[in-house]
C-alpha atoms as a PDB file:
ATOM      1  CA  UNK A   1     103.746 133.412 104.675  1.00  0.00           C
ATOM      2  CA  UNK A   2     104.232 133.436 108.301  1.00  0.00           C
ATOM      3  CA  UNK A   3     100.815 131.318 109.239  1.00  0.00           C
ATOM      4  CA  UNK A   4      98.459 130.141 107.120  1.00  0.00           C
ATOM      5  CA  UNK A   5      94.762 128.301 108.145  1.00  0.00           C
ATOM      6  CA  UNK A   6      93.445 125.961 106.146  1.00  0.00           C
ATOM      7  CA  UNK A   7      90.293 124.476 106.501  1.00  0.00           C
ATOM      8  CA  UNK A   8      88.874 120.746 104.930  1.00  0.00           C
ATOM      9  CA  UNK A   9      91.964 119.482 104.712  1.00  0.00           C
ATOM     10  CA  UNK A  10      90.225 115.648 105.508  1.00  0.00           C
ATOM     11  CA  UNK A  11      93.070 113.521 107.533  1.00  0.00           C
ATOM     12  CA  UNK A  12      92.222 111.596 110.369  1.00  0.00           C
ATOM     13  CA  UNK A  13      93.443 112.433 113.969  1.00  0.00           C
ATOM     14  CA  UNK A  14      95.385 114.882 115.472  1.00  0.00           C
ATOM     15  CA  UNK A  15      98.576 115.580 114.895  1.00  0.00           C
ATOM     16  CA  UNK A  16     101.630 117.662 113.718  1.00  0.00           C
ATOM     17  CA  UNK A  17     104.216 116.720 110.856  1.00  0.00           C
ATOM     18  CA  UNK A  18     106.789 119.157 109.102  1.00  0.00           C
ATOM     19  CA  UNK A  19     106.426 120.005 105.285  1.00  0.00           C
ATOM     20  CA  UNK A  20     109.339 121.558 102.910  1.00  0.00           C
ATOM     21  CA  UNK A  21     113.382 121.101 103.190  1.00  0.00           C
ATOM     22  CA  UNK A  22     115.075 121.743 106.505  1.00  0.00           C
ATOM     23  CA  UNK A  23     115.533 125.661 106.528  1.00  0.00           C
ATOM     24  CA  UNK A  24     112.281 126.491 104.575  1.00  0.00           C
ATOM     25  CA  UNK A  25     110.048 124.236 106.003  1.00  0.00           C
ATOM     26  CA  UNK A  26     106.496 124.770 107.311  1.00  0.00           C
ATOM     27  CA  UNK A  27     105.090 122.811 110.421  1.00  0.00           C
ATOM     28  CA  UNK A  28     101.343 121.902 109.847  1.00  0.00           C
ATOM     29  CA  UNK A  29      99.235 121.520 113.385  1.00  0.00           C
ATOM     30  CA  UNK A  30      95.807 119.772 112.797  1.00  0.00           C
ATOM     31  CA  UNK A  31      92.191 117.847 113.433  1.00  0.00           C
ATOM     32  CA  UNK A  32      90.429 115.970 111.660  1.00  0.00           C
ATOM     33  CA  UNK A  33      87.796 113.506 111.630  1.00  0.00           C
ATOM     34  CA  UNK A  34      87.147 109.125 111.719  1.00  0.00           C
ATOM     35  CA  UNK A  35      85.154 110.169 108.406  1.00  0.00           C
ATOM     36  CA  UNK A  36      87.902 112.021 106.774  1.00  0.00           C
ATOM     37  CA  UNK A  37      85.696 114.624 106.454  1.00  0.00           C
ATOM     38  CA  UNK A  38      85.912 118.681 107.322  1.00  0.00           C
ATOM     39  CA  UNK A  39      89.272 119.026 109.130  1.00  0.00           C
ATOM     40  CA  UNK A  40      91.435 122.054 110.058  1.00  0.00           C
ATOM     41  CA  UNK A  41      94.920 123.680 110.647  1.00  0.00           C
ATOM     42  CA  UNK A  42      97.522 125.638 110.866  1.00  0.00           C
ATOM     43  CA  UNK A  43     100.521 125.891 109.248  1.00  0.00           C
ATOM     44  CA  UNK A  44     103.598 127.786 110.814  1.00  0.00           C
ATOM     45  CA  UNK A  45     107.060 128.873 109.403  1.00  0.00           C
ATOM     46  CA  UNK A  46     110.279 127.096 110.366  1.00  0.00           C
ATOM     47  CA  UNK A  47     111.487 129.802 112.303  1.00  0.00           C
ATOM     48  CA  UNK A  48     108.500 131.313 114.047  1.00  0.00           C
ATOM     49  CA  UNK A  49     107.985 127.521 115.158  1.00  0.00           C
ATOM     50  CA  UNK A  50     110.085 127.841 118.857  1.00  0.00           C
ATOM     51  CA  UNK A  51     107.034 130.266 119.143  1.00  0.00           C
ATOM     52  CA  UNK A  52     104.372 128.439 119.686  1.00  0.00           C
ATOM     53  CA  UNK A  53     103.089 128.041 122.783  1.00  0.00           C
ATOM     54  CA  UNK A  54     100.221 125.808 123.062  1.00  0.00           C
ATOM     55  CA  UNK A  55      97.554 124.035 120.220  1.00  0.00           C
ATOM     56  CA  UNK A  56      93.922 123.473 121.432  1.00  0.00           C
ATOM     57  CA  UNK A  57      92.250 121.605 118.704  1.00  0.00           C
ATOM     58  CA  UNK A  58      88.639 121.604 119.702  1.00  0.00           C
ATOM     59  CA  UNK A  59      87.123 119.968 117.169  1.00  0.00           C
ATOM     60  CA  UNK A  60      87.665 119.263 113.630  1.00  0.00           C
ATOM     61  CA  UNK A  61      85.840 122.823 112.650  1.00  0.00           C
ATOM     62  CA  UNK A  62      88.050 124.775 115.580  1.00  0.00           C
ATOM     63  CA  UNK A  63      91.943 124.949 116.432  1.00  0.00           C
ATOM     64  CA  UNK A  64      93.558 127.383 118.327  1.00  0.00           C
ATOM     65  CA  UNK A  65      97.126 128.065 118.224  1.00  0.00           C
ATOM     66  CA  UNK A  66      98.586 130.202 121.080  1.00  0.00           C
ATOM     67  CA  UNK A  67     102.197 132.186 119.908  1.00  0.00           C
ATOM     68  CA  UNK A  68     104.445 134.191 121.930  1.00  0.00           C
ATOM     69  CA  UNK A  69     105.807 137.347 119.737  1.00  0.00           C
ATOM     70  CA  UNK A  70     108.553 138.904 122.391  1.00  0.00           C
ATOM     71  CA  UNK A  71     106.138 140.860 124.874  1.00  0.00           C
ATOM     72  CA  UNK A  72     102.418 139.742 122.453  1.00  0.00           C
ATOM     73  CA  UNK A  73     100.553 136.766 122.781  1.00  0.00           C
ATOM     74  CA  UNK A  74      98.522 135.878 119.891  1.00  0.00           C
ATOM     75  CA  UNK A  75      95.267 133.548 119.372  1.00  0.00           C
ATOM     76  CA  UNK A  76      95.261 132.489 116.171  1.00  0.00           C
ATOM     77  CA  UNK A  77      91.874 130.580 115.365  1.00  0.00           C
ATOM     78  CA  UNK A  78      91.133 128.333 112.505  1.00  0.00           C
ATOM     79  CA  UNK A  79      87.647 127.369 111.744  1.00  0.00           C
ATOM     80  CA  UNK A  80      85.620 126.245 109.507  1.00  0.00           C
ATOM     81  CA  UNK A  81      81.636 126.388 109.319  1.00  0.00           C
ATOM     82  CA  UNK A  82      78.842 124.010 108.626  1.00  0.00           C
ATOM     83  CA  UNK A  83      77.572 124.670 105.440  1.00  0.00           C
ATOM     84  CA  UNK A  84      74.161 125.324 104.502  1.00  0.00           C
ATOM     85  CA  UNK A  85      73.056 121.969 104.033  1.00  0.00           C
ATOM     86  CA  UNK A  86      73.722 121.234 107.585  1.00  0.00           C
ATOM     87  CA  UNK A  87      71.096 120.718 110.277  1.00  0.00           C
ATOM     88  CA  UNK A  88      69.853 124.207 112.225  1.00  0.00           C
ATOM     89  CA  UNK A  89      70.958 122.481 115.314  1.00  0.00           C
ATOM     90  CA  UNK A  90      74.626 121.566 114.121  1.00  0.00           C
ATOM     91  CA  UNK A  91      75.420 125.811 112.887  1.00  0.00           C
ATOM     92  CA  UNK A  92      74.157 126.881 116.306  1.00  0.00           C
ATOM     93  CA  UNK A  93      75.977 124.680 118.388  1.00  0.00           C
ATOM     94  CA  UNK A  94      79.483 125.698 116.433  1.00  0.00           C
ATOM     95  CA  UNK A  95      78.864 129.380 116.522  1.00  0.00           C
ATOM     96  CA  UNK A  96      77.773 129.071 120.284  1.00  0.00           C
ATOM     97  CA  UNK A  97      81.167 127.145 120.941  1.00  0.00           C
ATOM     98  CA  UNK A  98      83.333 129.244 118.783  1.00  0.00           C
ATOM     99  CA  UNK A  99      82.003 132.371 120.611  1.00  0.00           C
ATOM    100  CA  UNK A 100      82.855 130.676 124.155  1.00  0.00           C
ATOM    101  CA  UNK A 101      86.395 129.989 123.018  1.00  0.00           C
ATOM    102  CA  UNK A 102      87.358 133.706 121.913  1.00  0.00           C
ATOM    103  CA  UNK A 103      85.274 135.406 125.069  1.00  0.00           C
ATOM    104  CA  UNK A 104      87.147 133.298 127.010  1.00  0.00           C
ATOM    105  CA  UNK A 105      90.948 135.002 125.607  1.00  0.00           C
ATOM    106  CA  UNK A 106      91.956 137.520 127.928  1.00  0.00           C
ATOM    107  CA  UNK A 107      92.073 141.046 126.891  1.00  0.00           C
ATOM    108  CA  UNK A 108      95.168 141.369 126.878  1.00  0.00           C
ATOM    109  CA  UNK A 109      96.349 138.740 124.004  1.00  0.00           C
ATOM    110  CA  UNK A 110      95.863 139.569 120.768  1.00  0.00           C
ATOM    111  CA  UNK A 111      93.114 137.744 118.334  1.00  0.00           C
ATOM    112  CA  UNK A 112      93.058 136.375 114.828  1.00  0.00           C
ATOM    113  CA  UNK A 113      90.238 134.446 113.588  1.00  0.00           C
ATOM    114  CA  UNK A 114      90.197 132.859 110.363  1.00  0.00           C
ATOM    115  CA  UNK A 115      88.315 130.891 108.226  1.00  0.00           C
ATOM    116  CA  UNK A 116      85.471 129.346 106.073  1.00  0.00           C
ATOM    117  CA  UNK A 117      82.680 131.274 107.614  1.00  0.00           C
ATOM    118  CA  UNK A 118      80.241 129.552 104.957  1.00  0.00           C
ATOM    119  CA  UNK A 119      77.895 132.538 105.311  1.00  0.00           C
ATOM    120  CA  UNK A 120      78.121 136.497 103.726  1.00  0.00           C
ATOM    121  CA  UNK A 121      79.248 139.457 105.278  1.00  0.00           C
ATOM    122  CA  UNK A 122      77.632 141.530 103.101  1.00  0.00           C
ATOM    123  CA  UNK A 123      78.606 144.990 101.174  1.00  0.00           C
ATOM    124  CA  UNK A 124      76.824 147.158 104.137  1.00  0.00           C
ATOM    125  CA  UNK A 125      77.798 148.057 107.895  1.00  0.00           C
ATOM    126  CA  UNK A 126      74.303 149.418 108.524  1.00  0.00           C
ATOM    127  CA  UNK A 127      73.767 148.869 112.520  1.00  0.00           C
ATOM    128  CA  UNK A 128      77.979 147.172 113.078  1.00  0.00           C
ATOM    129  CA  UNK A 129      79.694 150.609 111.996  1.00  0.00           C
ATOM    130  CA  UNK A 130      82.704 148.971 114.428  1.00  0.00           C
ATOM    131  CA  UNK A 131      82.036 145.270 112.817  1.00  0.00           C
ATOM    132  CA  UNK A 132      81.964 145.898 109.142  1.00  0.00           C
ATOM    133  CA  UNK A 133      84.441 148.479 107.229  1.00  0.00           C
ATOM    134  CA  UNK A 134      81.759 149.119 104.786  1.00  0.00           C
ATOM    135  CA  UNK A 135      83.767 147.628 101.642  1.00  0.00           C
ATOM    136  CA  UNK A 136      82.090 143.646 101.609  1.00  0.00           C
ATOM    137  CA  UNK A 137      81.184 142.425  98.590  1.00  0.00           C
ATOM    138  CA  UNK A 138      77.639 140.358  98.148  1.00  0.00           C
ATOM    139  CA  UNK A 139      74.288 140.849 100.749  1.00  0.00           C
ATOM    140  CA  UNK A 140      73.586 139.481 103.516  1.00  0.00           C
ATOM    141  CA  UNK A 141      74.511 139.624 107.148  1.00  0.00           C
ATOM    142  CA  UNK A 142      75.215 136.038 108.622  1.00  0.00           C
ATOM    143  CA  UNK A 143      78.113 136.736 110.729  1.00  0.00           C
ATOM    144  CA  UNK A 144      77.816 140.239 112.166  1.00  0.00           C
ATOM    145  CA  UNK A 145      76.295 139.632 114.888  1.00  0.00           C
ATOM    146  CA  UNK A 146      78.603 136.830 116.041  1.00  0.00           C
ATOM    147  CA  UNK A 147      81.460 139.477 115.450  1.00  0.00           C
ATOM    148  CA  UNK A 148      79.635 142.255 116.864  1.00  0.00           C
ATOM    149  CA  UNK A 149      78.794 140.271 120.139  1.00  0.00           C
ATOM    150  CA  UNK A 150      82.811 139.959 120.698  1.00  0.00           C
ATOM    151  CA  UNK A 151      84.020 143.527 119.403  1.00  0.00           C
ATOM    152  CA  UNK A 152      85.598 142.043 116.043  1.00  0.00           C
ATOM    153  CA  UNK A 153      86.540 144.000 113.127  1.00  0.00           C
ATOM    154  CA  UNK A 154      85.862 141.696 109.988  1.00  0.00           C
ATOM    155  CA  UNK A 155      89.075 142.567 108.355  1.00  0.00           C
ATOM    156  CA  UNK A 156      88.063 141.870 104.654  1.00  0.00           C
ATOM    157  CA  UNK A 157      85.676 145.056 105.085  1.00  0.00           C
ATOM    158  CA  UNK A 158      88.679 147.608 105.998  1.00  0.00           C
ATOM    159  CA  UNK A 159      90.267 148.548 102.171  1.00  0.00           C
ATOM    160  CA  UNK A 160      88.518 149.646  99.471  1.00  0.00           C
ATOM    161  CA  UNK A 161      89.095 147.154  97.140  1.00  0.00           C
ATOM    162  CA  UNK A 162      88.288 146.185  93.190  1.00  0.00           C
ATOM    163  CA  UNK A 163      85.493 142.879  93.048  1.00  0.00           C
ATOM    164  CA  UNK A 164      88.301 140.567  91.922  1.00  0.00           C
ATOM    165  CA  UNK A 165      90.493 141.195  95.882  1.00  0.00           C
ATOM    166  CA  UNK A 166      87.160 140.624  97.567  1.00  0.00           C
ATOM    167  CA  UNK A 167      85.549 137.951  96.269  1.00  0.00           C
ATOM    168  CA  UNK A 168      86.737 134.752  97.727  1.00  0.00           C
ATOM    169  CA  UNK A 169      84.427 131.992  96.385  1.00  0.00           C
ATOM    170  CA  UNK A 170      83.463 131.827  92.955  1.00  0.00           C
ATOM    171  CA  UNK A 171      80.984 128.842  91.172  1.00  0.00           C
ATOM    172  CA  UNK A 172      80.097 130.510  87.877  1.00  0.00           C
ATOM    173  CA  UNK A 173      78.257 133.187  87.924  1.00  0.00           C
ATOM    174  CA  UNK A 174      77.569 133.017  91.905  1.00  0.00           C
ATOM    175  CA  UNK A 175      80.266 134.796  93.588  1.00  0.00           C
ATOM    176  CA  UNK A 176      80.603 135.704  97.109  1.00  0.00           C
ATOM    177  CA  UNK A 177      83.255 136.495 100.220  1.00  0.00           C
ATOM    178  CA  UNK A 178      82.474 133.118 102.802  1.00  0.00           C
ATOM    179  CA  UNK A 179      85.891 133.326 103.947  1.00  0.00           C
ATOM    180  CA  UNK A 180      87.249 135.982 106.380  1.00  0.00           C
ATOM    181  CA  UNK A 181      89.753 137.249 108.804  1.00  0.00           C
ATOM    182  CA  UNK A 182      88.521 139.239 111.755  1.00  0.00           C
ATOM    183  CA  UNK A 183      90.733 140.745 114.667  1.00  0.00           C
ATOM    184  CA  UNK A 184      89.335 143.062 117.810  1.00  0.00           C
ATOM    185  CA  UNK A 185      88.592 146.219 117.130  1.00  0.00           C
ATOM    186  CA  UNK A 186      90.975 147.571 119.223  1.00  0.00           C
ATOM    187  CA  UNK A 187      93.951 146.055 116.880  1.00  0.00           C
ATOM    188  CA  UNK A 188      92.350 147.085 114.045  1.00  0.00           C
ATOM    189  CA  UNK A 189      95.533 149.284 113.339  1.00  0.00           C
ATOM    190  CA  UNK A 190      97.678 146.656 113.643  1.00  0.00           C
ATOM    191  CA  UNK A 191      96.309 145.528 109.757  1.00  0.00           C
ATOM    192  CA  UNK A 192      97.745 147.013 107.219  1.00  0.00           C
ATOM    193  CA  UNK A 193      96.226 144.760 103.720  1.00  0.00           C
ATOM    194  CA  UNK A 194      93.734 141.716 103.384  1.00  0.00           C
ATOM    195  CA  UNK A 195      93.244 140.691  99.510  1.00  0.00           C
ATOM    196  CA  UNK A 196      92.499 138.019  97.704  1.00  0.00           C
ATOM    197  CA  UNK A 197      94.907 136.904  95.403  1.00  0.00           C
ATOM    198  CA  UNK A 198      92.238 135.649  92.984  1.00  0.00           C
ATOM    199  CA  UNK A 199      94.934 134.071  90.515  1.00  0.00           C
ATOM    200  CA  UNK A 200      95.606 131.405  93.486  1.00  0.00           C
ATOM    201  CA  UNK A 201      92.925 129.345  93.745  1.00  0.00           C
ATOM    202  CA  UNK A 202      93.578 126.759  96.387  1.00  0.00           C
ATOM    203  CA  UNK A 203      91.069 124.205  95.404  1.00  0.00           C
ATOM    204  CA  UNK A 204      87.855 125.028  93.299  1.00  0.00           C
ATOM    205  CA  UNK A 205      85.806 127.910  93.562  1.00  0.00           C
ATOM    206  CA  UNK A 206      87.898 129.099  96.322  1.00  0.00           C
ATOM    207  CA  UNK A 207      90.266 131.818  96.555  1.00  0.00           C
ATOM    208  CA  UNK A 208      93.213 132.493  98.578  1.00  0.00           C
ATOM    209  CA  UNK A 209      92.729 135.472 101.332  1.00  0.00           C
ATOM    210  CA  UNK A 210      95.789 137.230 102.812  1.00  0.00           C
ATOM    211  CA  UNK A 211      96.489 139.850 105.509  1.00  0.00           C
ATOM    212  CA  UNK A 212      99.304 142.045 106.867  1.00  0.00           C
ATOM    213  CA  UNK A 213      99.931 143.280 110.183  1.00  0.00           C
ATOM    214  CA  UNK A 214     102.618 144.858 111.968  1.00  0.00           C
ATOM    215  CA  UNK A 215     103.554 143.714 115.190  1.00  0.00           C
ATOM    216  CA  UNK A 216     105.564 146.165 117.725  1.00  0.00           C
ATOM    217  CA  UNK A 217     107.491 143.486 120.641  1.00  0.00           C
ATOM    218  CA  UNK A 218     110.727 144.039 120.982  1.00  0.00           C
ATOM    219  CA  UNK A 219     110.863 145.354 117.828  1.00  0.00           C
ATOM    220  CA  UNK A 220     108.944 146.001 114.564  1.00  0.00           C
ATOM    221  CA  UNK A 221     108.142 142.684 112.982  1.00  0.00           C
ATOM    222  CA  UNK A 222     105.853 142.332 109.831  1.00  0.00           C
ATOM    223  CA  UNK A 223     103.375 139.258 109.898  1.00  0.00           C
ATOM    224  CA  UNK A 224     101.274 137.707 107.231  1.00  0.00           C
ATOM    225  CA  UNK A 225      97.723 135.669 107.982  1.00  0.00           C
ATOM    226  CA  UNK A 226      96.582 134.013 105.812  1.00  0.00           C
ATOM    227  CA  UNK A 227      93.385 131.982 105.364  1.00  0.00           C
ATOM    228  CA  UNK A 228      91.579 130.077 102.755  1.00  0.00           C
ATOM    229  CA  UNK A 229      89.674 126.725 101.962  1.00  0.00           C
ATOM    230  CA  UNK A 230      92.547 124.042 100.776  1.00  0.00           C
ATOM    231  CA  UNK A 231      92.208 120.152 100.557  1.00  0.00           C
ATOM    232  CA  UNK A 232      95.342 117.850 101.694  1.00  0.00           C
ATOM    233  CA  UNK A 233      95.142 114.661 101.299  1.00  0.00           C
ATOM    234  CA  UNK A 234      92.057 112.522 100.343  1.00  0.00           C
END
């Protein structure tokens, strides 16, 4: 894969390091935190690499990495949620700041945003025809709205698909999709697949999520996003 997000990958500090023998290695851009605790990044293929533009790593739950495709810039966010132990205050604060950081992306770059939502997006696109394809899996409706507010497609909702490529998170007999992939609406055509590859399971319960899209620069290029929930380190 071209870029893949991970999220709780618990290292300290910020950094970069390359992974993998020269020629097929990945570089892996990250935050984490004192406690060794949440965490995010990105990892990026050898040769895309000369690519990449800027990093903004905004917290440990939120990293943006900025990537010049010939004539396309693209925003590729990371993120990861609080869960729903976590105080009121703490999920409101990250979802206002996570919806300042993509408003603030011109129009004309290109958006990815992927991650651990740690919420449902539900099986219905009652009231966010534009937001929600119509083919979730689970109920509920916890980040619509965010997505609807900033004319995202939630990506996972495009294909019909059978339960076990769209369920991402699965502790016995709860199963759910907390992990998703949303663009703007207006690239919508650019994606071509998301599944879940649910023989991959990147740590417990969790599932790996992946997404084509075609990019037109100078020329046709095929791309791969990828997100899921993965541990590295301790």
């Amino acid at each position: 894969m071209d870029v893949a997000c991970v999220q709780e990958i618990r290292w300290r500090g910020s950094r970069c390091r390359f992974f993998g023998a020269i020629g097929k290695r990945k570089k892996l851009f990250w935050i984490g935190s004192k406690a060794k605790t949440d965490g995010v990044g990105i990892f990026v293929e050898e040769k895309w690499i000369d690519s990449v533009v800027s990093v903004e790593r905004h917290s440990e739950r939120v990293l943006v990495l900025k990537m010049v495709l010939g004539d396309c810039l693209l925003n590729v966010f990371t993120v990861y949620a609080p869960h729903s132990g976590k105080p009121d205050e703490e999920k409101e604060s990250f979802w206002d700041d996570v919806f300042h950081f993509v408003s603030c992306i011109p129009r004309n770059e290109m958006v990815v945003f992927a991650g651990d939502m740690n919420g449902h997006i539900g099986s219905s696109n009652v009231g966010y025809d534009g937001t929600h394809g119509g083919f979730g899996y689970a109920d509920g409706s916890r980040i619509l709205e965010f997505a609807d507010g900033l004319n995202l497609v939630i990506c996972n909702t495009l294909f019909t698909k059978q339960e076990a490529t769209l369920v991402t998170y699965v502790a016995g007999p709860v199963k759910s999709t907390v992990d998703s992939i949303m663009v703007r609406q207006e690239d919508e055509a650019k994606v071509r697949n998301v599944k879940v590859i649910s023989s991959e399971e990147c740590v417990p319960k969790h599932k790996l999520l992946v997404m084509d899209m075609w990019f037109k620069a100078t020329k046709s290029w095929h791309r791969k996003i990828d997100t899921h929930t993965c541990v590295y380190g301790s």
